[in-house]
Protein backbone atom coordinates (compact mmCIF):
# COMPACT_ATOMS: atom_id res chain seq x y z
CA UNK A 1 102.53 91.55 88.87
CA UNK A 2 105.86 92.46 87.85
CA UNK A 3 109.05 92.19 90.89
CA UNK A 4 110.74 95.50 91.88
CA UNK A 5 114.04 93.52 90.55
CA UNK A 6 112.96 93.17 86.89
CA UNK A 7 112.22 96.93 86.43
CA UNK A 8 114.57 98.70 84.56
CA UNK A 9 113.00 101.27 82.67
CA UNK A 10 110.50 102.98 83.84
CA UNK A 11 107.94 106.02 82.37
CA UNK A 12 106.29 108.27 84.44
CA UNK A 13 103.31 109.94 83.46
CA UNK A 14 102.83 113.01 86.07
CA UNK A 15 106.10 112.56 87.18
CA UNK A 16 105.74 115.75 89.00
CA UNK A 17 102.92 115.41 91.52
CA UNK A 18 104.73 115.18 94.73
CA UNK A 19 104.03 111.25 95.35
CA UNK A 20 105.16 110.42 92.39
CA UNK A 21 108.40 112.10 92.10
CA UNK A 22 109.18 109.91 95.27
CA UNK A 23 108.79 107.03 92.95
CA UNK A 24 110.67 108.62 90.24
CA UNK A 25 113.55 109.16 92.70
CA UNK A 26 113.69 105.70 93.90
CA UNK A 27 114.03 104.13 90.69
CA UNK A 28 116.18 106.17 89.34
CA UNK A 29 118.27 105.33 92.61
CA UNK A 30 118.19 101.70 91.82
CA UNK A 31 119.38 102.43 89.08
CA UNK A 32 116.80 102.24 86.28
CA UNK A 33 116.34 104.38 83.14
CA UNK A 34 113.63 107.11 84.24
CA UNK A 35 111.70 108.92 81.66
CA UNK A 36 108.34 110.73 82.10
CA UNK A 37 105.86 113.52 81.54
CA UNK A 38 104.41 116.64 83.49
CA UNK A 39 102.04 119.13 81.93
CA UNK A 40 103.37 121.83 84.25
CA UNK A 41 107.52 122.51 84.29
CA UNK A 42 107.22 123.20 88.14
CA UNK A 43 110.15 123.52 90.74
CA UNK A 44 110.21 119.91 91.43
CA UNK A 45 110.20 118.73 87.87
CA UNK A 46 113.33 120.81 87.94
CA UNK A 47 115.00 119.22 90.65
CA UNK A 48 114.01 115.91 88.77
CA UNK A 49 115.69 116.96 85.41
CA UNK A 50 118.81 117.92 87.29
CA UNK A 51 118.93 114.64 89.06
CA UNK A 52 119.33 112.89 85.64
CA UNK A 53 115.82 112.23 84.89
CA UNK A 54 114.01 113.54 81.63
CA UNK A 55 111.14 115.04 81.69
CA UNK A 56 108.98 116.55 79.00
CA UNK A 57 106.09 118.51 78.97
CA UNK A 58 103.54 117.98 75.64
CA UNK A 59 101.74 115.11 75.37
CA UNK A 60 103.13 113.96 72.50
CA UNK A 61 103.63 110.46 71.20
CA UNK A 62 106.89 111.36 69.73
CA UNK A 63 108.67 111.85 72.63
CA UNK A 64 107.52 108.77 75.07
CA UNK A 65 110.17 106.28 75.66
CA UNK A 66 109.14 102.81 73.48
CA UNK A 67 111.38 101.28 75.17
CA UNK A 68 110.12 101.29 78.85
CA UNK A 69 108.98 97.56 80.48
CA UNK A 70 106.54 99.63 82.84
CA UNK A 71 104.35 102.92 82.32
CA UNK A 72 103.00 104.62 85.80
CA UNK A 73 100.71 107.30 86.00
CA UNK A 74 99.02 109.56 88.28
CA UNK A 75 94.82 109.35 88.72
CA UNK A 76 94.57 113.27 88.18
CA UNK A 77 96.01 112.56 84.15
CA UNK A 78 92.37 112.90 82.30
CA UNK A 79 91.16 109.67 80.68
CA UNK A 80 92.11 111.48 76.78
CA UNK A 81 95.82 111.84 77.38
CA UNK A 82 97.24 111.03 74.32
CA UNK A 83 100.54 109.12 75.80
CA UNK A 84 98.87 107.39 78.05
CA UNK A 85 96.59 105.73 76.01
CA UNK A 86 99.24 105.18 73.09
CA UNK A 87 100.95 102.56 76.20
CA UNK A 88 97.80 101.06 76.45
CA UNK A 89 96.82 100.00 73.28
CA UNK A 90 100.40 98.74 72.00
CA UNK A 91 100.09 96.36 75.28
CA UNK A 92 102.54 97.91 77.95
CA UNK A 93 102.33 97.12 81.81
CA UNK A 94 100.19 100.06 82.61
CA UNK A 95 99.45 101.11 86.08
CA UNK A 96 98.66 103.57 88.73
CA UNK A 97 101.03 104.68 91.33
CA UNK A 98 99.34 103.22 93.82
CA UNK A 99 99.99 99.75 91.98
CA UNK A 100 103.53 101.00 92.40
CA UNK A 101 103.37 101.31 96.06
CA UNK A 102 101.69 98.00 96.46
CA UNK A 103 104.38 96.05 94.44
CA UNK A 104 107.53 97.85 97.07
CA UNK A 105 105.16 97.30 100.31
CA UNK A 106 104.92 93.73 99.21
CA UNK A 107 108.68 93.64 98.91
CA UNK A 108 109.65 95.49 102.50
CA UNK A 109 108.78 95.85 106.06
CA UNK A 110 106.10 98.56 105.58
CA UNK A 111 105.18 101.39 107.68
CA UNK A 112 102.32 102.70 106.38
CA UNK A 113 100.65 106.19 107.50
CA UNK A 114 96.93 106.67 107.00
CA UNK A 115 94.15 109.31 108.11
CA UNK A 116 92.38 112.11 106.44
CA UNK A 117 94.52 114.66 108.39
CA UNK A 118 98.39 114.43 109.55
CA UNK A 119 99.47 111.72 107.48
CA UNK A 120 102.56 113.90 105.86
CA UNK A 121 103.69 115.07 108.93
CA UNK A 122 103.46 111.47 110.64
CA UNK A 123 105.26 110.21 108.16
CA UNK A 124 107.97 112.75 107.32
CA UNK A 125 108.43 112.31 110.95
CA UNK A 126 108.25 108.97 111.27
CA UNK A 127 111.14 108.31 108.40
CA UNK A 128 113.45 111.22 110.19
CA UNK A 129 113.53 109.10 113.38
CA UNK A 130 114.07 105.73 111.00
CA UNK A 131 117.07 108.30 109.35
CA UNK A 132 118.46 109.99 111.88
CA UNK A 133 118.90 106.75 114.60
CA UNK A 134 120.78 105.07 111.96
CA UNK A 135 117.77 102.02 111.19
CA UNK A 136 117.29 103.66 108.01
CA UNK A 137 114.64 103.22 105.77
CA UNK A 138 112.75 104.26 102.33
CA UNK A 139 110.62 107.26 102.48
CA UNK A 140 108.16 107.65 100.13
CA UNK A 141 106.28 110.82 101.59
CA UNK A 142 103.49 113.48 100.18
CA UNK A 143 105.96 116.27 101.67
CA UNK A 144 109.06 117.65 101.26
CA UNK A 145 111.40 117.11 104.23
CA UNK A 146 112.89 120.55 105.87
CA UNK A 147 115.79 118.50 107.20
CA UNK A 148 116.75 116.65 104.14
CA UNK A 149 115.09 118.80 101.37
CA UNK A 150 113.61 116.04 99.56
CA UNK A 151 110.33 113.73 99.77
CA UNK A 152 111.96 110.28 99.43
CA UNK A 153 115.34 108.78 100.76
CA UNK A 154 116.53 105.02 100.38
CA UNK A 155 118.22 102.67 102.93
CA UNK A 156 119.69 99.33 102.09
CA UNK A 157 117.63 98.47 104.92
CA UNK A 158 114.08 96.93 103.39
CA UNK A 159 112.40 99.39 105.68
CA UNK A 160 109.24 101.07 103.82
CA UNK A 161 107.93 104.32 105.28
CA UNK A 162 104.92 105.20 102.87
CA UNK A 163 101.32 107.90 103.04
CA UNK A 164 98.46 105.41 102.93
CA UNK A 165 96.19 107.51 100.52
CA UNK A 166 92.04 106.87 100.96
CA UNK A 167 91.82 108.77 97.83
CA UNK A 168 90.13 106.84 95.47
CA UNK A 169 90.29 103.36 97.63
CA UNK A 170 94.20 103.31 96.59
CA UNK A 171 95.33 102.46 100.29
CA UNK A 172 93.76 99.00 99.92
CA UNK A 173 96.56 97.93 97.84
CA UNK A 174 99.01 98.35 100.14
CA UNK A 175 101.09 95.43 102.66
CA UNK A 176 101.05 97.17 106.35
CA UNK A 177 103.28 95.09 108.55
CA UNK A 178 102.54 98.53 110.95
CA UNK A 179 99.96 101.35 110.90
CA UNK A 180 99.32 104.46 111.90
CA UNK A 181 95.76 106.09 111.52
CA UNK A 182 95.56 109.84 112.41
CA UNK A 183 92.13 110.24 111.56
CA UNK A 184 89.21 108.97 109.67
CA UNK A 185 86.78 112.26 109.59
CA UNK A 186 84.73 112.40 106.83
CA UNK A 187 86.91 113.37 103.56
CA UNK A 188 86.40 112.58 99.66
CA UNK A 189 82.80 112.29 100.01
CA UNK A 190 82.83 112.61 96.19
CA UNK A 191 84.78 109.08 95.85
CA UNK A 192 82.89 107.35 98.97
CA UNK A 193 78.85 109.04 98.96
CA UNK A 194 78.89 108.83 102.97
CA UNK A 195 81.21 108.75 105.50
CA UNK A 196 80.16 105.73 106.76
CA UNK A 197 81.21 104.22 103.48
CA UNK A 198 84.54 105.97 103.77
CA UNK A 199 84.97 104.82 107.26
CA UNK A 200 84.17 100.83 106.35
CA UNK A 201 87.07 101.31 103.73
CA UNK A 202 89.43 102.71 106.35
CA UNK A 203 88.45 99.29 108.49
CA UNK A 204 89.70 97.07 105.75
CA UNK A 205 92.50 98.98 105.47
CA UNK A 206 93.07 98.69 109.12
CA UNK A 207 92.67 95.19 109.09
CA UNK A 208 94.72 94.17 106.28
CA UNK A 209 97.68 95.32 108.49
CA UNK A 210 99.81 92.68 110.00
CA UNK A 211 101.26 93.19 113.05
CA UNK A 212 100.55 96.25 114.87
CA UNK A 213 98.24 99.69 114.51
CA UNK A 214 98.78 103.08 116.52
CA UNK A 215 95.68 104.80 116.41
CA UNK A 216 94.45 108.08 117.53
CA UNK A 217 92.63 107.51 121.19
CA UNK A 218 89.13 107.85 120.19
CA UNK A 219 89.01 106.72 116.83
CA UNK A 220 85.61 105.74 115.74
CA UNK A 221 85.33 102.02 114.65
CA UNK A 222 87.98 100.88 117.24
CA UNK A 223 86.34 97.95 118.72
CA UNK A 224 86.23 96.55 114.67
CA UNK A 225 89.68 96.72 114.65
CA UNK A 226 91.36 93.15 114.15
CA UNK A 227 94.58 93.32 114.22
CA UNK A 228 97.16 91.39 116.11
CA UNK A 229 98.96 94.26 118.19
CA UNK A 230 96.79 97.37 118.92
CA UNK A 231 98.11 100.42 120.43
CA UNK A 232 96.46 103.96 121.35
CA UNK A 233 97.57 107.63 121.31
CA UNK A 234 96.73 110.81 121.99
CA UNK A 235 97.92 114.36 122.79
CA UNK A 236 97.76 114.22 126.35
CA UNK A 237 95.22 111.79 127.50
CA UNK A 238 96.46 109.05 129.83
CA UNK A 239 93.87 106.50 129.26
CA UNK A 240 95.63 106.25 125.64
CA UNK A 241 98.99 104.15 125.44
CA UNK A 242 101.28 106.47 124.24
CA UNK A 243 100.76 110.30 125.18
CA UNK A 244 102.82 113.26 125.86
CA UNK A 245 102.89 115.29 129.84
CA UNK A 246 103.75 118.20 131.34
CA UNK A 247 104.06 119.89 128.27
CA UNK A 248 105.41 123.67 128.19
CA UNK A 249 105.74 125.79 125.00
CA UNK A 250 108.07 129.11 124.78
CA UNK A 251 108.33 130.94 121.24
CA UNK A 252 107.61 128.38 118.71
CA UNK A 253 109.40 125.34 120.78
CA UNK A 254 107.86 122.39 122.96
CA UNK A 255 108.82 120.61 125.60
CA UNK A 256 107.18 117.51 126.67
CA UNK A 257 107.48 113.94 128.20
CA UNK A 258 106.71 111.07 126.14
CA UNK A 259 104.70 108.52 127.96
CA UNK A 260 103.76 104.78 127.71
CA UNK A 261 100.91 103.82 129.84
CA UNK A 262 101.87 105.24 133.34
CA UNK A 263 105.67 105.52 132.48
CA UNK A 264 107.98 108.83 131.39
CA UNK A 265 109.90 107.13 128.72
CA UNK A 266 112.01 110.16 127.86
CA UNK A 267 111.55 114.11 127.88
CA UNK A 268 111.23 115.61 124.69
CA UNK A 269 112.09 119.06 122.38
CA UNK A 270 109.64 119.75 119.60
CA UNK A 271 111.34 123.06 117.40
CA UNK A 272 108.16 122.70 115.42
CA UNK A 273 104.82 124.71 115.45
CA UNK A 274 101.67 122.92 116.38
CA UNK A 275 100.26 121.27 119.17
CA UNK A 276 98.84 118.79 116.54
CA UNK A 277 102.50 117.95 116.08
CA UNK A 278 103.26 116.84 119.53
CA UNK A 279 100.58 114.28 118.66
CA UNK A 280 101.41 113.42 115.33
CA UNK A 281 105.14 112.94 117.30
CA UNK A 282 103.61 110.80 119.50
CA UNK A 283 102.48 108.77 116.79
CA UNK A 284 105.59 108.48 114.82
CA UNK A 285 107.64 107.84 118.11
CA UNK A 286 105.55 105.25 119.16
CA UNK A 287 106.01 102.79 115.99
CA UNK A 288 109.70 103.59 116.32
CA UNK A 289 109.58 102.53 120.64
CA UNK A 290 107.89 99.63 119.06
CA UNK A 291 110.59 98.41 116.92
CA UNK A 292 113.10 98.70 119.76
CA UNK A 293 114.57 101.72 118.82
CA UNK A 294 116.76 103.21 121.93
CA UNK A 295 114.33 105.81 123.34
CA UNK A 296 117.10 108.45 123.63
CA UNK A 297 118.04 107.96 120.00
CA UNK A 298 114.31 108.57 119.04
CA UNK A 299 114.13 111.56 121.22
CA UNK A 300 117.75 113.22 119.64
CA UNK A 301 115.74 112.63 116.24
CA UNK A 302 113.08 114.63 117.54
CA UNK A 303 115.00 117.33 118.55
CA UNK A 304 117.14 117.59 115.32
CA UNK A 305 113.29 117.51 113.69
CA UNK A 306 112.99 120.55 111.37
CA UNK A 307 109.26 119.91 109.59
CA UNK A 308 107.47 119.67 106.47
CA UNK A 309 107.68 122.16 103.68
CA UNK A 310 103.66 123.93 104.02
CA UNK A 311 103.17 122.11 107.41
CA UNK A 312 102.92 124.61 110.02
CA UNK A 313 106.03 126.10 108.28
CA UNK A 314 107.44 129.07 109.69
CA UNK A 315 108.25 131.40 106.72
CA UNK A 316 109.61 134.38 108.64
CA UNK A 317 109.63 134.20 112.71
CA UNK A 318 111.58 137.24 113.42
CA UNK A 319 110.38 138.62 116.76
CA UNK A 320 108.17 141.33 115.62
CA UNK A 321 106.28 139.18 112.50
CA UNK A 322 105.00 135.56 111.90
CA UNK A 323 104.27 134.35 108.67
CA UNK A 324 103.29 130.75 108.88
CA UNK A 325 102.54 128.73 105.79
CA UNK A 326 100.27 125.40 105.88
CA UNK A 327 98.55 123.04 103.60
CA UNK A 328 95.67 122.66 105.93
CA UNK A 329 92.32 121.94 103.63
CA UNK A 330 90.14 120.29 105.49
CA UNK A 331 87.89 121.88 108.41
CA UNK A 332 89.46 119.94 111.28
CA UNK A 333 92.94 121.17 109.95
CA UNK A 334 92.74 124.93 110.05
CA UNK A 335 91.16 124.26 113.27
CA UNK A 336 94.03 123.09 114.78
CA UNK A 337 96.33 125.33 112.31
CA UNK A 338 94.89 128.04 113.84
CA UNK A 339 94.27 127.28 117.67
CA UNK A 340 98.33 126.23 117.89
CA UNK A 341 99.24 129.48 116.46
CA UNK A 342 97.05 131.47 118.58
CA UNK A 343 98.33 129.49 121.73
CA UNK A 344 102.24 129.62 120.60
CA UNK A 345 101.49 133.60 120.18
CA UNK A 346 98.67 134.67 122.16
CA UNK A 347 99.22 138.29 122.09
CA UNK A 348 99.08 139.05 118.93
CA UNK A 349 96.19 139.58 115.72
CA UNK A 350 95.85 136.13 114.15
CA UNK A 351 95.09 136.77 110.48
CA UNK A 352 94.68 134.03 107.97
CA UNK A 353 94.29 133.86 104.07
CA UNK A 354 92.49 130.68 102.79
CA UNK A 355 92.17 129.32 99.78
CA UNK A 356 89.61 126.58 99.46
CA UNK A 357 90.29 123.21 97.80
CA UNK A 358 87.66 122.13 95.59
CA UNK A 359 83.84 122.67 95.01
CA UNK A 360 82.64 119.44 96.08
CA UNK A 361 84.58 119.70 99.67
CA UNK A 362 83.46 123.50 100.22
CA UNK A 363 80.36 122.30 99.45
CA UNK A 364 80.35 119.41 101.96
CA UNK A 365 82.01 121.66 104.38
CA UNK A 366 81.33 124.89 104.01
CA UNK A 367 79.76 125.15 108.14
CA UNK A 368 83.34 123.54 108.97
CA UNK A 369 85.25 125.67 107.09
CA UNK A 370 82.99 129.18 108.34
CA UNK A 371 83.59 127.46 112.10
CA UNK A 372 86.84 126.55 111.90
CA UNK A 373 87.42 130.16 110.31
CA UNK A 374 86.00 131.77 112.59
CA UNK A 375 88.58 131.21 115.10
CA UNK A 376 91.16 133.99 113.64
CA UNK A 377 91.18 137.74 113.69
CA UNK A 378 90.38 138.22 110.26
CA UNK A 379 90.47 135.99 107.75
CA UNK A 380 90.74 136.22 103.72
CA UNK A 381 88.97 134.11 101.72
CA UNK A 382 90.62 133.48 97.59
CA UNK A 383 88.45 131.46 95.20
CA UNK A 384 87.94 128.09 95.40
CA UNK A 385 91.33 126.27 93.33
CA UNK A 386 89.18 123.87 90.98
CA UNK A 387 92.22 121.21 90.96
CA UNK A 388 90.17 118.57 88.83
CA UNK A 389 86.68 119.37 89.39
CA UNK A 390 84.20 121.42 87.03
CA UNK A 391 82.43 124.35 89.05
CA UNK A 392 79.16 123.66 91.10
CA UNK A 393 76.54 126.33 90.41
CA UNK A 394 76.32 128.08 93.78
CA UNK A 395 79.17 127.02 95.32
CA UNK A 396 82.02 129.73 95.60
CA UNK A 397 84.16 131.17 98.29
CA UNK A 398 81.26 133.47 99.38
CA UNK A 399 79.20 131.00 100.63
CA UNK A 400 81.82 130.36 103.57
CA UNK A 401 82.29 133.87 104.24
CA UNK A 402 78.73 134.41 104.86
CA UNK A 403 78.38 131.70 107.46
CA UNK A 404 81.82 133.42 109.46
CA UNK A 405 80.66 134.70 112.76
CA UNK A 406 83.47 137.23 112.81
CA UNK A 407 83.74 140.97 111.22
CA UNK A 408 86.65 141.48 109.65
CA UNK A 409 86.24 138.96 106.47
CA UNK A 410 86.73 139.38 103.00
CA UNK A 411 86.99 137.75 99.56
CA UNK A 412 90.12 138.87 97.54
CA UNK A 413 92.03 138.61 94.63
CA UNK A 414 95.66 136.97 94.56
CA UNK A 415 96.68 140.48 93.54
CA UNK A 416 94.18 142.17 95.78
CA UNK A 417 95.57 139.88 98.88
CA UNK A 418 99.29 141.36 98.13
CA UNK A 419 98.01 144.97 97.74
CA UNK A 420 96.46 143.88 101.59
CA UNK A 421 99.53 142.59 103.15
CA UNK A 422 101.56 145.54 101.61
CA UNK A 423 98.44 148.40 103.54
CA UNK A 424 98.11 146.03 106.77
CA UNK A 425 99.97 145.19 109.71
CA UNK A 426 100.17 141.67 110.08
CA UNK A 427 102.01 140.29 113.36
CA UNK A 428 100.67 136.95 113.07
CA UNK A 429 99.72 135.92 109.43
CA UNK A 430 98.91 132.57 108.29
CA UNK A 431 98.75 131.13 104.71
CA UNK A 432 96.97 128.04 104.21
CA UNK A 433 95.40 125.79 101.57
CA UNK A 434 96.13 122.94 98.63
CA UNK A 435 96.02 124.85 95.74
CA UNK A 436 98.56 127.45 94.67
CA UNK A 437 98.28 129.87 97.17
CA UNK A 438 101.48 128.74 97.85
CA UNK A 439 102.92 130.61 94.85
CA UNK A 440 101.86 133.93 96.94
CA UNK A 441 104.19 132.73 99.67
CA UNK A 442 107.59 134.18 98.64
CA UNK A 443 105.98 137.37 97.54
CA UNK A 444 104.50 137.97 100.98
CA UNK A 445 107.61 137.02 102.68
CA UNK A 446 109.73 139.49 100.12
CA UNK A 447 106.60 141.91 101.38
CA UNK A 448 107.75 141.51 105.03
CA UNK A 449 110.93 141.75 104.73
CA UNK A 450 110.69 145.23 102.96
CA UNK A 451 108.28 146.17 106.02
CA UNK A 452 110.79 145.18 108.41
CA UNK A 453 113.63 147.44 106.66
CA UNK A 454 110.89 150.47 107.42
């Protein structure tokens, strides 16, 4: 395997996707030559290009860079592409990204982030605090950063903060010197057949780490857990280590205590939605506690904590409307997506438009997703976004919708869902899924802020 020191030129193929452009970004700040490919000319290729790096976007064996020592490519680039396999037959070091990540968590102290559900957050969190107390660090995350605008950042300090991905097994590369695990509910039961199988992978995982795990109090498989230093959390529980009290919410903000065992370590602000994100706080707090960080440091960092780009992201929060955006995809998700909102603003008509992600997960899913769903106002559904998947016969949006409990549900259009935020009033409306529903988000937000000029 080649050393980080004896890359320096590099070719990304789906240089892009959001975990890879973290990759792109660090080499190029090393100092490498950066080339690469991306089917799609999206707003982060953009950003990309302007930071010196060039990017093209046909596949097209004319314009690769034959000069590159290493070639790294995403696992969503189909098995055909034409550049891709050019680098492989003419004998170039050829590998996935998540060979990447295993070569720089070999080479630093890494943090690593895992679970089916908060692992962005955790992590995006988890690097702020690193950032923001002055240990620094390098943040590879899935997200991009409200405070900093970006999803990766470098230190000189050989601190790694990466997202542990269980898609596709890729997380078993990785060196943990320190984990987190959010969650292991069943997820990607088209890559692991059961979730038992899924949840034996996570173990490994687990156990690979090397000196200490924070894990979410309850976590199934616990008592399998081998490594050295072991560590709960939780929301609010007490029997956990780490765990937040007396907390009290007021327009959007928390304020909590941050506990270990039966001590109040510090109190806490939280200017982010969520009550998931108290916990995932807890989490990312916790690891930096355990690297004696000064406690009021870590709590300043929380404060000055401004979220993730499509995590509980408040679009427009202007007294009288509340458009929250989220990436939320799996049924566990929009459950808590949508029980923090209706907490933070209990008066008001909680209406959410979903998009679902993939056939084989709304197939899996679908009595999550109708139960989870059920907890809002109204809700309305898009078509499924296909990402890399072929359609299932049967399996569409509908079959969701007809297992909602509630009345008000309907199946829409991306132009029909416009024309229903333009008739409808909408004092608490929430946007959520991993496809591109997210390209509908500054077109409702232009749509109330015309209403609010009425």
């Amino acid at each position: 395997m080649i050393a980080l020191k004896d890359i320096h030129r590099i070719y990304f193929i789906g240089a892009g996707g959001i975990g890879m452009s973290a990759l792109v970004r660090f080499f190029k700040a090393q100092g490498a030559v950066v080339n690469g490919y991306d089917k799609t000319k999206t707003a982060l290729c953009e950003e990309l290009e302007n930071e010196g790096v060039a990017i093209h976007y046909t596949d097209d064996i004319a314009l690769l860079d034959k000069e590159t020592n290493v070639v790294v490519y995403t696992p969503a680039i189909p098995a055909d592409h034409t550049e891709l396999n050019w680098y492989r037959d003419n004998d170039y070091l050829v590998m996935k990204r998540s060979d990447m990540l295993q070569i720089i968590s070999a080479a630093m102290h890494a943090l690593c982030v895992a679970g089916t559900h908060g692992k962005t957050t955790t992590s995006t969190i988890l690097a702020h605090i690193l950032r923001h107390t002055g240990a620094g660090c390098n943040a590879f995350l899935g997200g991009i950063s409200v405070n900093y605008n970006t999803n990766y950042w470098g230190s000189t300090n050989q601190v790694a903060v990466i997202e542990a991905d269980e898609y596709d097994r890729s997380f078993l590369k990785l060196h943990p010197n320190m984990t987190i695990v959010t969650a292991m509910d069943a997820d990607h039961l088209d890559i692991y057949g059961t979730e038992k199988e899924m949840q034996d992978t996570y173990v490994q995982f687990i156990n690979s780490t090397s000196e200490a795990l924070v894990y979410r109090h309850g976590l199934t498989r616990r008592k399998e857990f081998t490594v050295p230093a072991k560590y709960s959390y939780s929301l609010q529980n007490d029997a956990s280590d780490f765990y937040a009290s007396d907390i009290q919410m007021h327009q959007g903000t928390y304020t909590f205590n941050f506990c270990y065992k039966e001590e109040v370590l510090t109190a806490m602000t939280l200017n982010v939605g969520g009550m998931h994100n108290i916990e995932n706080t807890i989490a990312a707090s916790a690891i930096a506690y355990l690297q004696k960080i000064d406690i009021e440091k870590i709590a300043a960092a929380v404060a000055a904590y401004q979220g993730v780009k499509r995590r509980f992201e408040y679009v427009m929060n202007d007294g009288k409307q509340v458009l929250i955006d989220d990436y939320a995809h799996h049924p566990e998700e929009l459950t808590a997506l949508i029980k923090s909102a209706k907490a933070l603003f209990p008066n008001r008509k909680c209406t959410v438009a979903f998009q679902p992600h993939l056939f084989t997960r709304t197939r899996d899913f679908v009595d999550g997703f109708a139960e989870s769903l059920s907890l809002a106002d109204e809700v309305i559904l898009l078509d499924i976004y296909p990402a890399r998947e072929l359609p299932i016969e049967g399996i569409t949006s509908q079959i969701i919708l007809d297992k909602m409990t509630i009345e008000n549900k309907h199946i829409l259009s991306k132009e029909g869902l416009l024309d229903f935020v333009k008739a409808a009033t909408l004092p608490l409306f929430i946007i959520a899924g991993a496809g591109d529903i997210d390209k509908l988000v500054k077109p409702i937000k232009n749509i109330f802020a015309e209403k609010a000029k009425a």
